[in-house]
C-alpha atoms as a PDB file:
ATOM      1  CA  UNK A   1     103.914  70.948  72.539  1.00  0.00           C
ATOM      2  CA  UNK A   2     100.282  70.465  72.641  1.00  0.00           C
ATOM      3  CA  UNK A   3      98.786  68.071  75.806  1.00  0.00           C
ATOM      4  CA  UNK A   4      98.162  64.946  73.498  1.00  0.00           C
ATOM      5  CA  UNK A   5     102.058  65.019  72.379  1.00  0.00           C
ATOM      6  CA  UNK A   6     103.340  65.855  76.099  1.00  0.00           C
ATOM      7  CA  UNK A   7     101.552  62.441  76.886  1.00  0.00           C
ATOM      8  CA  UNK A   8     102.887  60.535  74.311  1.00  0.00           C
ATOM      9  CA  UNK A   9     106.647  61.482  75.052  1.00  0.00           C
ATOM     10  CA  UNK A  10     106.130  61.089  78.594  1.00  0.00           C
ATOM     11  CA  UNK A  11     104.862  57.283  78.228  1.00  0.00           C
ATOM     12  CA  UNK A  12     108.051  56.228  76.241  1.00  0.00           C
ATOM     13  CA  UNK A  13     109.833  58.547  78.920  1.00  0.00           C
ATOM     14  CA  UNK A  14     108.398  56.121  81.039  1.00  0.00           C
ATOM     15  CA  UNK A  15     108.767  52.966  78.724  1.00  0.00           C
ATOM     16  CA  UNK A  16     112.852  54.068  78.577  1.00  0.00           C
ATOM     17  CA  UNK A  17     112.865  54.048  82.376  1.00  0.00           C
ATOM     18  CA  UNK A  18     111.540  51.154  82.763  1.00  0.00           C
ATOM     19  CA  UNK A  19     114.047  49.741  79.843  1.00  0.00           C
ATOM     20  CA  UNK A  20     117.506  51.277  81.690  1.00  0.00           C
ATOM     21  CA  UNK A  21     116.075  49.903  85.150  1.00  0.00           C
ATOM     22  CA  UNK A  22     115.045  46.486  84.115  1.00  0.00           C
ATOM     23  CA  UNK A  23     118.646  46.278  82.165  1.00  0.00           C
ATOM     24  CA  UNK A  24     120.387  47.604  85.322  1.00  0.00           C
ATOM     25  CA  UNK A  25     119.102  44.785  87.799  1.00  0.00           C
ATOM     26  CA  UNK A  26     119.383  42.274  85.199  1.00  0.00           C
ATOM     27  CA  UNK A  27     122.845  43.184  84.916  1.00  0.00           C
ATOM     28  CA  UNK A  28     123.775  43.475  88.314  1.00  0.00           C
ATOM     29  CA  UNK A  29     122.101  40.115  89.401  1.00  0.00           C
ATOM     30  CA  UNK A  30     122.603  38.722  86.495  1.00  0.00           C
ATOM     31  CA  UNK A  31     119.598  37.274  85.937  1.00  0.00           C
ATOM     32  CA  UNK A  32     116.128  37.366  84.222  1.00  0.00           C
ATOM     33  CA  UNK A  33     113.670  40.100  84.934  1.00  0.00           C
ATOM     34  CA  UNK A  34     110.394  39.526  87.025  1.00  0.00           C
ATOM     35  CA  UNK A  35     107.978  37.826  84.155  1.00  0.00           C
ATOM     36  CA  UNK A  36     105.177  40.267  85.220  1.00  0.00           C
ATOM     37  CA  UNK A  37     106.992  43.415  84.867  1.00  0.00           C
ATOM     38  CA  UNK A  38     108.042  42.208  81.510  1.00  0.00           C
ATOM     39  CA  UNK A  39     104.546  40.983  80.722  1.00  0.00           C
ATOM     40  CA  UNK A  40     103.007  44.628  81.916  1.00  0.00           C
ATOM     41  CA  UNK A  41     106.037  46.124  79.261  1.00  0.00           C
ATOM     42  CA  UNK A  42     105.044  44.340  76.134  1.00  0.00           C
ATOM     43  CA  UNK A  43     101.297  44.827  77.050  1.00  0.00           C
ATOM     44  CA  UNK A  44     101.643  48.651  77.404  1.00  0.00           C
ATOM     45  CA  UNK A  45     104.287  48.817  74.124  1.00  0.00           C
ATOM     46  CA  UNK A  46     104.413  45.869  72.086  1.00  0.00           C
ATOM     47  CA  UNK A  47     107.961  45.552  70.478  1.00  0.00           C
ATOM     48  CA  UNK A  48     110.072  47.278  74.262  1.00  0.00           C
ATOM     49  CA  UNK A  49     111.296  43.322  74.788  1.00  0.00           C
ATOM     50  CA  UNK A  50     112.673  43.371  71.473  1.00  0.00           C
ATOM     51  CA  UNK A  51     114.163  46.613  72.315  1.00  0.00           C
ATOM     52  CA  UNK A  52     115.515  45.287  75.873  1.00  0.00           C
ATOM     53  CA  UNK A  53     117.184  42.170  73.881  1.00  0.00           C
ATOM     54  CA  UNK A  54     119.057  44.797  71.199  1.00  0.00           C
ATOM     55  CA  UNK A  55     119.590  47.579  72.277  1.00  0.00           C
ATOM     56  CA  UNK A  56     122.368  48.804  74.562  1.00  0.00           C
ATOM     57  CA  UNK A  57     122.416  50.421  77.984  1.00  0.00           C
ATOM     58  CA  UNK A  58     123.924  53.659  76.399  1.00  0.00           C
ATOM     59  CA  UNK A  59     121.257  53.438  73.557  1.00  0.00           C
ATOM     60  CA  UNK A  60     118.422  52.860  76.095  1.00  0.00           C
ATOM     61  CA  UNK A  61     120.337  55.914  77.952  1.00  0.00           C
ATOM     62  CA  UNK A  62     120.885  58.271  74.930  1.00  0.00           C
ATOM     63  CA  UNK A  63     117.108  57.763  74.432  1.00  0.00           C
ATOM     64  CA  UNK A  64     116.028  58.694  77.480  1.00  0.00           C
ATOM     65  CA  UNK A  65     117.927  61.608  77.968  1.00  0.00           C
ATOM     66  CA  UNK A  66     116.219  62.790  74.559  1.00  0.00           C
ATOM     67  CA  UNK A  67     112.773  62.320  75.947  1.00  0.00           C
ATOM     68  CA  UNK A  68     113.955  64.186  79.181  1.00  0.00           C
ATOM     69  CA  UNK A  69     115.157  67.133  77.209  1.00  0.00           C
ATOM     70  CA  UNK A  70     112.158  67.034  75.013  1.00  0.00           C
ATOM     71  CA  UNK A  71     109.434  67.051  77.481  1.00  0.00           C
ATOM     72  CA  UNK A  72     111.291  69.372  79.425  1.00  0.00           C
ATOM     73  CA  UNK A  73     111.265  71.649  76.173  1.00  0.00           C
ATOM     74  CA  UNK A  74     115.223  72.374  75.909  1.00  0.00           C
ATOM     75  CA  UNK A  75     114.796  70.491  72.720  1.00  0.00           C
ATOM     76  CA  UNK A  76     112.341  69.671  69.893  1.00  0.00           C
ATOM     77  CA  UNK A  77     111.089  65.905  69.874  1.00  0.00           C
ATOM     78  CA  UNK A  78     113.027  63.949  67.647  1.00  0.00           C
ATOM     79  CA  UNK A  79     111.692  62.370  64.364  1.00  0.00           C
ATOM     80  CA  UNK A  80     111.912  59.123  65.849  1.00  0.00           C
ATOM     81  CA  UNK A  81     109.965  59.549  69.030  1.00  0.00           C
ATOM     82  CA  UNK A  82     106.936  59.941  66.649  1.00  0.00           C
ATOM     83  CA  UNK A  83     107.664  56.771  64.604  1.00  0.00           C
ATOM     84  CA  UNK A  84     108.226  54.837  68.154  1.00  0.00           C
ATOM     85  CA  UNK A  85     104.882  56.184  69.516  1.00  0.00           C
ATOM     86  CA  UNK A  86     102.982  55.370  66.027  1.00  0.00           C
ATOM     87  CA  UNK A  87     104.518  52.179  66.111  1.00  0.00           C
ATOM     88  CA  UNK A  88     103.453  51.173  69.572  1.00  0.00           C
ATOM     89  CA  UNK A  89     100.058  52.481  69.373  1.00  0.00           C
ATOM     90  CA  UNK A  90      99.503  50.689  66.038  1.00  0.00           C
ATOM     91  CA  UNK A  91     101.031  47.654  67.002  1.00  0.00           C
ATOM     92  CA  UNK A  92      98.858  47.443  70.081  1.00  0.00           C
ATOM     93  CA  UNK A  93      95.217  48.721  68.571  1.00  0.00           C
ATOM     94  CA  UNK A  94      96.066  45.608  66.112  1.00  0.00           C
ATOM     95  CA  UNK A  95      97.128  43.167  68.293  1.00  0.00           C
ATOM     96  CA  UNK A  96      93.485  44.079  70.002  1.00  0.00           C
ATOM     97  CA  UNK A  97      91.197  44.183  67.444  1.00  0.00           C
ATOM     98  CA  UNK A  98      93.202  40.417  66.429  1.00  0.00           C
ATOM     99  CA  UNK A  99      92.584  39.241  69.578  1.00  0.00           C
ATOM    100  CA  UNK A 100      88.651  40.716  69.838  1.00  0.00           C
ATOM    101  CA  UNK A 101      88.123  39.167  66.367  1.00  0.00           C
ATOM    102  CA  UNK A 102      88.689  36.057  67.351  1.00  0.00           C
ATOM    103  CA  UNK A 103      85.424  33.643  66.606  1.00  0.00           C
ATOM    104  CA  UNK A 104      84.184  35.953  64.136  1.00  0.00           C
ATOM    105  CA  UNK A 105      82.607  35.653  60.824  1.00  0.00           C
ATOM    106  CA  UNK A 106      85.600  35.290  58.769  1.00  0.00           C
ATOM    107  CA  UNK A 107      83.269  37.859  55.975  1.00  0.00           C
ATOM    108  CA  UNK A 108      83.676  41.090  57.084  1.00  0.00           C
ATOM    109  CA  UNK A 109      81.250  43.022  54.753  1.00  0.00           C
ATOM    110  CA  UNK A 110      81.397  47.136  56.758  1.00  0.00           C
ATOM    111  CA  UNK A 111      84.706  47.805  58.303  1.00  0.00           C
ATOM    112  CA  UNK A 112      82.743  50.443  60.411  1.00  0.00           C
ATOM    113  CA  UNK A 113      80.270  47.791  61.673  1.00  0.00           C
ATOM    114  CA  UNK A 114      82.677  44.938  62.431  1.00  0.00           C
ATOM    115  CA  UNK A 115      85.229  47.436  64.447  1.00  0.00           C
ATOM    116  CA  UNK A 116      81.782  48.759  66.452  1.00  0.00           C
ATOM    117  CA  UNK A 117      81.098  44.879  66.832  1.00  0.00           C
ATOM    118  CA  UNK A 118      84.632  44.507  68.690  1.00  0.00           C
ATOM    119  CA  UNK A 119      84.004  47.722  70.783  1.00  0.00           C
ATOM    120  CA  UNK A 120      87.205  49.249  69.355  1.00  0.00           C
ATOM    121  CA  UNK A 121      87.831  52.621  71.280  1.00  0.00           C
ATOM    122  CA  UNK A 122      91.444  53.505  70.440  1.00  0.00           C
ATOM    123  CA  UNK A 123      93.593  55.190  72.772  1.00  0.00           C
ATOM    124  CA  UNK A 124      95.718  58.882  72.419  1.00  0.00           C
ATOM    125  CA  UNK A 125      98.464  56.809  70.083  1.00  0.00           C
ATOM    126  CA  UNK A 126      96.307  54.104  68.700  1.00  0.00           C
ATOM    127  CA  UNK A 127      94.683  55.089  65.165  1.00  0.00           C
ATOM    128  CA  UNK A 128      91.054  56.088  64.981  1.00  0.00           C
ATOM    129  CA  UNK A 129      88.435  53.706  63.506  1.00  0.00           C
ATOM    130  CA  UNK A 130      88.394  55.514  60.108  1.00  0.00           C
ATOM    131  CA  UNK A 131      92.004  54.476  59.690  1.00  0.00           C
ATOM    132  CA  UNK A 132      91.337  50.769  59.055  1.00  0.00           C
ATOM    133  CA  UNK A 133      89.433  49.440  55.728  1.00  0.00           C
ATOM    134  CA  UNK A 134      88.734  46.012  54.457  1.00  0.00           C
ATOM    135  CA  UNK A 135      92.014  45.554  53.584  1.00  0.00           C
ATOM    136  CA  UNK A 136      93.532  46.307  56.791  1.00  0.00           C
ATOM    137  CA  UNK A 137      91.055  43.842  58.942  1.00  0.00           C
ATOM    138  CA  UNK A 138      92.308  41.199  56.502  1.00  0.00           C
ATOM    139  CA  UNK A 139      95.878  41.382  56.898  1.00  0.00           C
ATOM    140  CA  UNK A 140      95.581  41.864  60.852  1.00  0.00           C
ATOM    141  CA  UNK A 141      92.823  38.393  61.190  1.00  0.00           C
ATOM    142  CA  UNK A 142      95.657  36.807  58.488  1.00  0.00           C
ATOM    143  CA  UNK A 143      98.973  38.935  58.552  1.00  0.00           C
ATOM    144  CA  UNK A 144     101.082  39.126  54.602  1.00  0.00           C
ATOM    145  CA  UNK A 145     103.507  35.957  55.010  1.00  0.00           C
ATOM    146  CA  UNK A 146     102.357  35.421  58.346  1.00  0.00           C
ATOM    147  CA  UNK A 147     104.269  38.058  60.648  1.00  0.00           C
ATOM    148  CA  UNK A 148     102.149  41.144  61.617  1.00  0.00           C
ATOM    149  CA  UNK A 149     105.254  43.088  62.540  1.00  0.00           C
ATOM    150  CA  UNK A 150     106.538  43.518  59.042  1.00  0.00           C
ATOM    151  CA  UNK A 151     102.673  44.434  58.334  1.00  0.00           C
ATOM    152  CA  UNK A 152     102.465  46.991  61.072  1.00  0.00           C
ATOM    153  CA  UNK A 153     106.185  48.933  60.343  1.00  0.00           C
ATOM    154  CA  UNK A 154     104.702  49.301  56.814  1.00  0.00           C
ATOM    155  CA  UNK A 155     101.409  51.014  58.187  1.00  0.00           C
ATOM    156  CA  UNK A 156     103.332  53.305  60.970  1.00  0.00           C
ATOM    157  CA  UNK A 157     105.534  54.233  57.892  1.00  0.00           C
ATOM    158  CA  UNK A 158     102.705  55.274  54.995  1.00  0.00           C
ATOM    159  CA  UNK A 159     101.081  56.833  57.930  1.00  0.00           C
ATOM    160  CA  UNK A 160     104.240  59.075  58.865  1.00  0.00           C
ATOM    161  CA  UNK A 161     105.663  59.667  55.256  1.00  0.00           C
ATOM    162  CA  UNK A 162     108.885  57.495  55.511  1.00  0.00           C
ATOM    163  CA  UNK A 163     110.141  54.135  54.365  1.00  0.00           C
ATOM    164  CA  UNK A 164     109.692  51.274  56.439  1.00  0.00           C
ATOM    165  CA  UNK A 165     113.603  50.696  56.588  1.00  0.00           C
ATOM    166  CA  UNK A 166     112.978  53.946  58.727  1.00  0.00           C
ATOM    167  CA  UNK A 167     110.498  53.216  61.216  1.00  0.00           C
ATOM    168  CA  UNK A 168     112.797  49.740  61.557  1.00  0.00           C
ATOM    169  CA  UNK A 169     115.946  51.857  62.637  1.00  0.00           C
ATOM    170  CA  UNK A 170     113.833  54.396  64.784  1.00  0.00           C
ATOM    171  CA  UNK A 171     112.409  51.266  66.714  1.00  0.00           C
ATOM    172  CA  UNK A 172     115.411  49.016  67.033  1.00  0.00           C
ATOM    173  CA  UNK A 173     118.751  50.465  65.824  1.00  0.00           C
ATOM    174  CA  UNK A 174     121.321  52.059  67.940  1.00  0.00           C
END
């Protein structure tokens, strides 16, 4: 496993610890988790709340123990580690470049000058410049039918070779 990939596992190592320990005090106070820690989790990867909400302990386990074995190299990373780490990378990058666009020109007329203009410097999982055209910068300043999540699973799944219905059950399903 090549550096870039060992980092990428280890943050969702991290997100799924995180996950099981915020859903262990939760359970055993029964009540809500501290608002920053859950601010700093949806910050870092955008759709873990949604996975806090559906997901299981033993799912949130199960998962875990995969990354474990994975980075520990006793197994080969699993299909939808990638799709989770495309998906949170994307997800965020967007959410950012949304957020950086904001007061604008609403005519974007060079993709390459506008994402310069927002100082976009993606991160390890976050898509490089060249990834996003005209079209893209339009849907993410005025998301298809007004949800950028649907948007985003479609992107994470041309970009990975799979159907979005795929990247859905690799983020959420247990």
């Amino acid at each position: 496993m090549d550096p870039r990939q060992h980092r990428l596992l280890s943050a969702l190592r991290h997100k799924y610890q995180t996950l099981v320990a915020l859903r262990g005090a939760v359970s055993a106070r029964a009540e809500i988790a501290p608002r920053d820690e859950l601010a700093a989790l949806a910050t870092a990867f955008p759709g873990a709340l949604r996975e806090l909400d559906r997901l299981p302990m033993a799912s949130l386990e199960a998962r875990l123990r995969a990354l474990e074995l994975a980075l520990a190299e006793h197994a080969e990373p699993e299909p939808w580690m990638w799709l989770q780490a495309g998906y949170h990378g994307f997800m965020r990058a967007v959410l950012r470049i949304r957020r950086l666009s904001r007061g604008r020109p609403a005519l974007i007329v060079d993709v390459a000058s506008e994402l310069a203009a927002l100082a976009y410097e993606p991160a390890d999982d976050e898509p490089p410049a060249q990834r996003f055209g005209l079209a893209d910068l339009i849907a993410i300043r005025r998301p298809p039918r007004g949800r950028l999540n649907p948007w985003v699973i479609e992107q994470v799944a041309r970009d990975h070779g799979v159907t979005p219905e795929h990247v859905e059950i690799a983020l959420f399903s247990h």
